[in-house]
PDB file of N, CA and C in Angstrom:
ATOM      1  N   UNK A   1      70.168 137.674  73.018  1.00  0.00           N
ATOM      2  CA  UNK A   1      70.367 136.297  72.591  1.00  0.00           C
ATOM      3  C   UNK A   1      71.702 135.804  73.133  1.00  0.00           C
ATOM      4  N   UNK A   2      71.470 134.730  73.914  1.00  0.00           N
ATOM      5  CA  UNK A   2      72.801 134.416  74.124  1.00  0.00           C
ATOM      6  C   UNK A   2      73.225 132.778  73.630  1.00  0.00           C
ATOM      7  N   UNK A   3      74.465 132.605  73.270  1.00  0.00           N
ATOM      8  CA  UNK A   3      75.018 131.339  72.675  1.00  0.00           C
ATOM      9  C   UNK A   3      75.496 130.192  73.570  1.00  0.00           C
ATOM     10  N   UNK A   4      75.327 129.428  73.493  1.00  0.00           N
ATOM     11  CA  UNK A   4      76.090 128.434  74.354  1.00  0.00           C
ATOM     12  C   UNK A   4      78.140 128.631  74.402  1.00  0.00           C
ATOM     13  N   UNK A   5      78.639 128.079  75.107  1.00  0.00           N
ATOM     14  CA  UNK A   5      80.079 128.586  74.587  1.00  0.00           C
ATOM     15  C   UNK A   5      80.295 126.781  74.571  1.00  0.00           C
ATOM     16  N   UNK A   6      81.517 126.489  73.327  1.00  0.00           N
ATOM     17  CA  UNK A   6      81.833 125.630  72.999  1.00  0.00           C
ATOM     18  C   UNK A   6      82.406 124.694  73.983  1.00  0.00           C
ATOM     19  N   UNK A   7      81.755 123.093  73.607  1.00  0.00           N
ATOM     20  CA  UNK A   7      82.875 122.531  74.333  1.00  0.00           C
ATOM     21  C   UNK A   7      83.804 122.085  74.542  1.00  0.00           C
ATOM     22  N   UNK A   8      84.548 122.256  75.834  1.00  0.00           N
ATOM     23  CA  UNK A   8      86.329 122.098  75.772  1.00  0.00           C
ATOM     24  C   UNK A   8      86.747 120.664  75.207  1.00  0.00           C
ATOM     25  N   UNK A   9      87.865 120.547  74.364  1.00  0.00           N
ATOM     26  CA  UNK A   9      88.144 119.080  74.287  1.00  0.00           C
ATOM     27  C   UNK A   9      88.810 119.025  75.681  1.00  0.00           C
ATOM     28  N   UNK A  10      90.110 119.583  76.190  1.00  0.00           N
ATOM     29  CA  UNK A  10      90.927 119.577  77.694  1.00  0.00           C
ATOM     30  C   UNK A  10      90.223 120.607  78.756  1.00  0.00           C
ATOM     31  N   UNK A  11      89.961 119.999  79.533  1.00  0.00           N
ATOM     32  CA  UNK A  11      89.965 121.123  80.732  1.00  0.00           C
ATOM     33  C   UNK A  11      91.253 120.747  81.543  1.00  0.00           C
ATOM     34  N   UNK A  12      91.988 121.876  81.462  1.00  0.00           N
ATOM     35  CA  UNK A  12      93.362 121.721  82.426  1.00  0.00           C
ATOM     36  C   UNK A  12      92.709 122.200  83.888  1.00  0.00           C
ATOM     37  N   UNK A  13      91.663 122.323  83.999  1.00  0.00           N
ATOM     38  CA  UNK A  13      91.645 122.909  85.505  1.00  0.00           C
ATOM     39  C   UNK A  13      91.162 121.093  86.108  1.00  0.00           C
ATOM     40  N   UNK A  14      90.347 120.720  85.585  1.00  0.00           N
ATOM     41  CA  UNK A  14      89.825 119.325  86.080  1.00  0.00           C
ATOM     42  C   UNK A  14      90.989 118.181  85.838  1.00  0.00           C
ATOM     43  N   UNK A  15      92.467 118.541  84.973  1.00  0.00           N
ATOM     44  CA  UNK A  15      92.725 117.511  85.381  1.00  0.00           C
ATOM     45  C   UNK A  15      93.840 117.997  86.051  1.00  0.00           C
ATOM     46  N   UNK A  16      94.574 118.955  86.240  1.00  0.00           N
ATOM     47  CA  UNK A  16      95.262 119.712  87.241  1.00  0.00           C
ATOM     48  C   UNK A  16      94.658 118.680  88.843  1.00  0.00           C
ATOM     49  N   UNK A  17      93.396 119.053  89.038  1.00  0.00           N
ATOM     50  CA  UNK A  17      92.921 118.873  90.257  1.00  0.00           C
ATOM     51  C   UNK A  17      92.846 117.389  90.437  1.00  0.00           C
ATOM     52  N   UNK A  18      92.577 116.695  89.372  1.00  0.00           N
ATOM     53  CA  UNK A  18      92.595 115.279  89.123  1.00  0.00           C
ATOM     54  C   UNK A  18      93.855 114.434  89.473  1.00  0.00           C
ATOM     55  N   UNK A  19      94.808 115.258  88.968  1.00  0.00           N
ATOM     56  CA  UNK A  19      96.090 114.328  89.380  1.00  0.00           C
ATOM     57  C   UNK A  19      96.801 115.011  90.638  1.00  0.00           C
ATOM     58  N   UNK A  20      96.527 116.079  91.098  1.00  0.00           N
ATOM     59  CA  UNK A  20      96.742 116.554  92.600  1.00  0.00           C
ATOM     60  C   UNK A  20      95.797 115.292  93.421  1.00  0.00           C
ATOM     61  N   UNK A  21      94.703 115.043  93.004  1.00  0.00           N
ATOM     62  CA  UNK A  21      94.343 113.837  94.253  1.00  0.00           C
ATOM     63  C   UNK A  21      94.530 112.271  94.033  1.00  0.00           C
ATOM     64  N   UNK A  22      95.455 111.965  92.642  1.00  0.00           N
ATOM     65  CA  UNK A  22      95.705 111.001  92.684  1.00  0.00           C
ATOM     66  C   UNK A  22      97.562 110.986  93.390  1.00  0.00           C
ATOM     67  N   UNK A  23      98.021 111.882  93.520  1.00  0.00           N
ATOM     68  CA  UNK A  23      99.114 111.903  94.309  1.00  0.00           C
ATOM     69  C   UNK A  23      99.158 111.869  95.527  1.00  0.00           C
ATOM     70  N   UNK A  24      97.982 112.926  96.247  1.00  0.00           N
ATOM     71  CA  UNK A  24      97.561 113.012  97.286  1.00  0.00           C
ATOM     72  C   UNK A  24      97.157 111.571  97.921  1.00  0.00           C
ATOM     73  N   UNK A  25      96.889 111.104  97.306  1.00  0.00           N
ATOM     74  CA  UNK A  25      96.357 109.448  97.621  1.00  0.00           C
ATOM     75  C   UNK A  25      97.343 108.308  97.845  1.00  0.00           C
ATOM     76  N   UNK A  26      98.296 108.812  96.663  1.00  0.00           N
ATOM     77  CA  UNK A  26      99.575 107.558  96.648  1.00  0.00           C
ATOM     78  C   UNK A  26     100.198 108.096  97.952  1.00  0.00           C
ATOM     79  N   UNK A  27     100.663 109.341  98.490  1.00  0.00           N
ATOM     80  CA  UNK A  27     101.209 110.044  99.191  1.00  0.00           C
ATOM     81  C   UNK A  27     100.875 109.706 100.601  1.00  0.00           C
ATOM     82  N   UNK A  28      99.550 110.095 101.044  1.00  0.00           N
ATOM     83  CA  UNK A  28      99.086 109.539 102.296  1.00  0.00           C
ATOM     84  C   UNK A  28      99.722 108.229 103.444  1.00  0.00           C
ATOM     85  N   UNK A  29      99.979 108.858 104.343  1.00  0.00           N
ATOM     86  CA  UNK A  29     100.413 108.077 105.164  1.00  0.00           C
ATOM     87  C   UNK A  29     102.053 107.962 105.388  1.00  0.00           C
ATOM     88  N   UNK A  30     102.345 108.148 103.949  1.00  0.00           N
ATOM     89  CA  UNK A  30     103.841 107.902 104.290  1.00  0.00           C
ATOM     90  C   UNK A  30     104.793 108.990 104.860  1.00  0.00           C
ATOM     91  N   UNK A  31     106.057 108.819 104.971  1.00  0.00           N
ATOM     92  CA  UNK A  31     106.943 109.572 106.024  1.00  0.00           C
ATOM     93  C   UNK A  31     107.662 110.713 105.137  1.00  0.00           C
ATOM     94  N   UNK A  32     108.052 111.948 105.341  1.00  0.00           N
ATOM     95  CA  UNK A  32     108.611 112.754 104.352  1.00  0.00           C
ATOM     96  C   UNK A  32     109.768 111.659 103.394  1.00  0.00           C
ATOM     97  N   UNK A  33     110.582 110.675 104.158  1.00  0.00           N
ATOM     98  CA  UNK A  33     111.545 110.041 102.934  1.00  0.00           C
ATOM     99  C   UNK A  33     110.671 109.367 102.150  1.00  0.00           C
ATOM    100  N   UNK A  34     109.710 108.542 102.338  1.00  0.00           N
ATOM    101  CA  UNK A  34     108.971 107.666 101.791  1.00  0.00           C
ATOM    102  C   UNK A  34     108.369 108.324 100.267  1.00  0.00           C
ATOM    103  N   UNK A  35     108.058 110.093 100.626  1.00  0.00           N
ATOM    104  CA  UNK A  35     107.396 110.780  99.338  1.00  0.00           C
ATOM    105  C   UNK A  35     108.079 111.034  98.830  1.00  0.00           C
ATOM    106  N   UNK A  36     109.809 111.355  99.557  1.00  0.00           N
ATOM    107  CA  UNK A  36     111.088 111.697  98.357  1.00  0.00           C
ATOM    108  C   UNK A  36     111.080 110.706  97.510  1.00  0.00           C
ATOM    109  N   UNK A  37     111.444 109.723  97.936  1.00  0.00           N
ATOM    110  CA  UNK A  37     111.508 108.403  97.179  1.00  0.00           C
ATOM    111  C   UNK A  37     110.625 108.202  96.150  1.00  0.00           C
ATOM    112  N   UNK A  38     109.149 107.903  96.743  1.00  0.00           N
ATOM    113  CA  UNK A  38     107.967 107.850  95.577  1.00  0.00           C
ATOM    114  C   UNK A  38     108.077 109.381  94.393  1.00  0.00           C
ATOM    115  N   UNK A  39     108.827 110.541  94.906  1.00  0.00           N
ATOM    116  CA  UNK A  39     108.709 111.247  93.899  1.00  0.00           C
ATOM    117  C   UNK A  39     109.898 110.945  93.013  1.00  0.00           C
ATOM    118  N   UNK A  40     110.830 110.714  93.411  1.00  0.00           N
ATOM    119  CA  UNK A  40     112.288 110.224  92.565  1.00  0.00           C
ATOM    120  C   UNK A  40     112.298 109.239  91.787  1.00  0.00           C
ATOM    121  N   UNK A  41     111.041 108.517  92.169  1.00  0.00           N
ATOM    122  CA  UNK A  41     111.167 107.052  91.212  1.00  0.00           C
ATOM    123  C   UNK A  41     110.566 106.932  90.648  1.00  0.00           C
ATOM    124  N   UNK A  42     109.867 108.537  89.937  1.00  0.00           N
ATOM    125  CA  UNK A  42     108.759 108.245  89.241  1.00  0.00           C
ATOM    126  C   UNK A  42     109.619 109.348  87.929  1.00  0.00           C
ATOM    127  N   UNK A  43     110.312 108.820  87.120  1.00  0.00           N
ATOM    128  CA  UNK A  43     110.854 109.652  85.873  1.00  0.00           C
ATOM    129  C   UNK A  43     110.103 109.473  84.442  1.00  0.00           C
ATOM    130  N   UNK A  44     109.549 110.856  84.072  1.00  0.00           N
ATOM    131  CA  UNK A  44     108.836 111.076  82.885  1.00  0.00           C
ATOM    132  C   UNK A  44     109.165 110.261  81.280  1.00  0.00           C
ATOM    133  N   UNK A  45     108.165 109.923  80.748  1.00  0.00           N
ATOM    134  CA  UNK A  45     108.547 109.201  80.034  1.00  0.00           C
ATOM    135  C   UNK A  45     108.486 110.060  78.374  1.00  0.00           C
ATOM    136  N   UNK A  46     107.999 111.157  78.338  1.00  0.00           N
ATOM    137  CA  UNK A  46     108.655 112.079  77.508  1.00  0.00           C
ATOM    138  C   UNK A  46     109.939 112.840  77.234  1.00  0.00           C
ATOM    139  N   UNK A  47     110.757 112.680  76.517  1.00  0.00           N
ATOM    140  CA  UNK A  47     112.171 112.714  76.256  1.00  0.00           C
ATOM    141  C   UNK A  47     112.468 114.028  77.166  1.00  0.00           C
ATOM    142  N   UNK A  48     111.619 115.217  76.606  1.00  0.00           N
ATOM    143  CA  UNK A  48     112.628 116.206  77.166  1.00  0.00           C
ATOM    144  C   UNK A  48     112.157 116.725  78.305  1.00  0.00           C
ATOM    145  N   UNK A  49     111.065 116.213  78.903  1.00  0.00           N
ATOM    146  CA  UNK A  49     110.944 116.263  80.209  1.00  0.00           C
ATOM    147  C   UNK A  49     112.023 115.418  81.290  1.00  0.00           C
ATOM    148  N   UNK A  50     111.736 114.248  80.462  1.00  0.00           N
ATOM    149  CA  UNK A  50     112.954 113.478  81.307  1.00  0.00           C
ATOM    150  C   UNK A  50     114.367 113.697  81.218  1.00  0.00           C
ATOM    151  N   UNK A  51     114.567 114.521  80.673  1.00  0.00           N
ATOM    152  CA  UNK A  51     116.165 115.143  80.878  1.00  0.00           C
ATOM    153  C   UNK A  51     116.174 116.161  81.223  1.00  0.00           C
ATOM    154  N   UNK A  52     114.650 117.065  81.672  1.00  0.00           N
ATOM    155  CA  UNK A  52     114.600 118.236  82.611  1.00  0.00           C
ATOM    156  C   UNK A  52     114.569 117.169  84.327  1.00  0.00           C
ATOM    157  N   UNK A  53     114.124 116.546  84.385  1.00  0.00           N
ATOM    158  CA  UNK A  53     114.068 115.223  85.831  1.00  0.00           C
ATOM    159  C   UNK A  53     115.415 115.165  86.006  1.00  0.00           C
ATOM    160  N   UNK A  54     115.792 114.487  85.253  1.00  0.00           N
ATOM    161  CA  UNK A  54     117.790 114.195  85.292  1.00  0.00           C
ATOM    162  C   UNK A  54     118.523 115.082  85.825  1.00  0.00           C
ATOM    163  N   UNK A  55     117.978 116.080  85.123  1.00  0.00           N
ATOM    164  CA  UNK A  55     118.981 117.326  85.567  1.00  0.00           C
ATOM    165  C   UNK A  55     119.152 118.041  86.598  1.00  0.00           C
ATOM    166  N   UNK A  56     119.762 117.650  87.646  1.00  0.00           N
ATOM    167  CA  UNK A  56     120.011 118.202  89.158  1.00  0.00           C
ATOM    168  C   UNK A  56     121.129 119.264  89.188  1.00  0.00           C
ATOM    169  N   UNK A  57     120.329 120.628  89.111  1.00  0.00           N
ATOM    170  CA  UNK A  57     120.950 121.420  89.093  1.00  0.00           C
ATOM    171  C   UNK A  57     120.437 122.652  90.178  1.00  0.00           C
ATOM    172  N   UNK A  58     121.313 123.052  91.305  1.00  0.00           N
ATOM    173  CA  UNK A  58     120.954 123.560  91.930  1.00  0.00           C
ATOM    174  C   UNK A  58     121.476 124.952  92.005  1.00  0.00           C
ATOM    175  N   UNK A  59     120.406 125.841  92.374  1.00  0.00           N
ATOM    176  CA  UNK A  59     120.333 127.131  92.154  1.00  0.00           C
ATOM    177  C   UNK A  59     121.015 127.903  92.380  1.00  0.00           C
ATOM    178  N   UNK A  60     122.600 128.905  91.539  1.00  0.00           N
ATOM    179  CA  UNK A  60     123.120 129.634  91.839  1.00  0.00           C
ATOM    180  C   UNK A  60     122.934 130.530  92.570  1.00  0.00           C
ATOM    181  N   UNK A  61     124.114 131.095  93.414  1.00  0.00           N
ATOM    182  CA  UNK A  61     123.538 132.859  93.565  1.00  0.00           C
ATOM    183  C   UNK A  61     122.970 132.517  94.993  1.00  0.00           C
ATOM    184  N   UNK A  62     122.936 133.855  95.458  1.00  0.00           N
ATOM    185  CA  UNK A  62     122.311 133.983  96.819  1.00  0.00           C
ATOM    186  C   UNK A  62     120.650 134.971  96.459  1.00  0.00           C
ATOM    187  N   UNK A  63     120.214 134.282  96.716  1.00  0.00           N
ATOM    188  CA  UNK A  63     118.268 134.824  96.805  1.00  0.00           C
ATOM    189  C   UNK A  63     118.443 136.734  97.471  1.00  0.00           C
ATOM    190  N   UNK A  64     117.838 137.211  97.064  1.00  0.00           N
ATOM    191  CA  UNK A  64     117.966 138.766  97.496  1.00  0.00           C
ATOM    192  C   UNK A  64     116.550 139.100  97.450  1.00  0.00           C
ATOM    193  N   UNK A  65     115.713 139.965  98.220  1.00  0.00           N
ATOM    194  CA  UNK A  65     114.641 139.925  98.046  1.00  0.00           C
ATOM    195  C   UNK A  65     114.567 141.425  96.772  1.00  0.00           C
ATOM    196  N   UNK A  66     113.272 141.365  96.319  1.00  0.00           N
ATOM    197  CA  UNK A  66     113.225 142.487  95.220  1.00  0.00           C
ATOM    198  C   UNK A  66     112.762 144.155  95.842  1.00  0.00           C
ATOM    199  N   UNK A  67     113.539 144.519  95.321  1.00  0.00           N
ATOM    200  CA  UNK A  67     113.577 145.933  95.766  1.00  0.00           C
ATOM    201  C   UNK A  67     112.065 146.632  96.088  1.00  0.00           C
ATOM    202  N   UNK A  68     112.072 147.187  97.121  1.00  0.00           N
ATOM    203  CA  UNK A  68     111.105 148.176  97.203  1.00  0.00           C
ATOM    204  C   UNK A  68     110.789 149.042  96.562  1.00  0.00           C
ATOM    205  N   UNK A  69     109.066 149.238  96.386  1.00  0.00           N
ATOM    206  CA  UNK A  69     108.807 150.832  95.827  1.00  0.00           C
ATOM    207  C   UNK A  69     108.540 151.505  96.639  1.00  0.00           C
ATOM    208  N   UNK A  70     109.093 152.544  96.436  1.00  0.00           N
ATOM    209  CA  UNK A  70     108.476 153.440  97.811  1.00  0.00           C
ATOM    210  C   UNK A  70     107.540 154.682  97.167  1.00  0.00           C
ATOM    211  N   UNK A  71     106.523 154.427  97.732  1.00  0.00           N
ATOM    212  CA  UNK A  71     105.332 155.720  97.585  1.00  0.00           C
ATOM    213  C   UNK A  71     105.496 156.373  97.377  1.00  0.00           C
TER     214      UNK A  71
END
């Protein structure tokens, strides 16, 4: 016997993909500054996202790659 499985109220996979092609769309055509711009001028309108946006903070430290295992 098998059950149906419930249905989702969110599917994060459909709208993941959903707003990847509505960017993809605004995006099109324009020049790498043109998408800096359109991405910079678009600041979140949830509080603490938008003070994760604000926050230009760039990455200490020098990158090292992670150690090997060896066999």
């Amino acid at each position: 016997m098998t059950t149906e499985p419930p249905a989702k109220e969110f599917d994060c996979i459909r709208f993941v993909r959903e707003a990847r092609a509505r960017i993809n769309a605004a995006l099109e055509g324009k020049s790498r500054e043109e998408q800096i711009h359109w991405f910079e001028t678009r600041r979140p309108q949830h509080p603490g996202l938008a003070g994760l946006f604000d926050e230009r903070v760039a990455p200490k430290g020098r990158r090292t790659p992670a150690p090997r295992a060896d066999p």
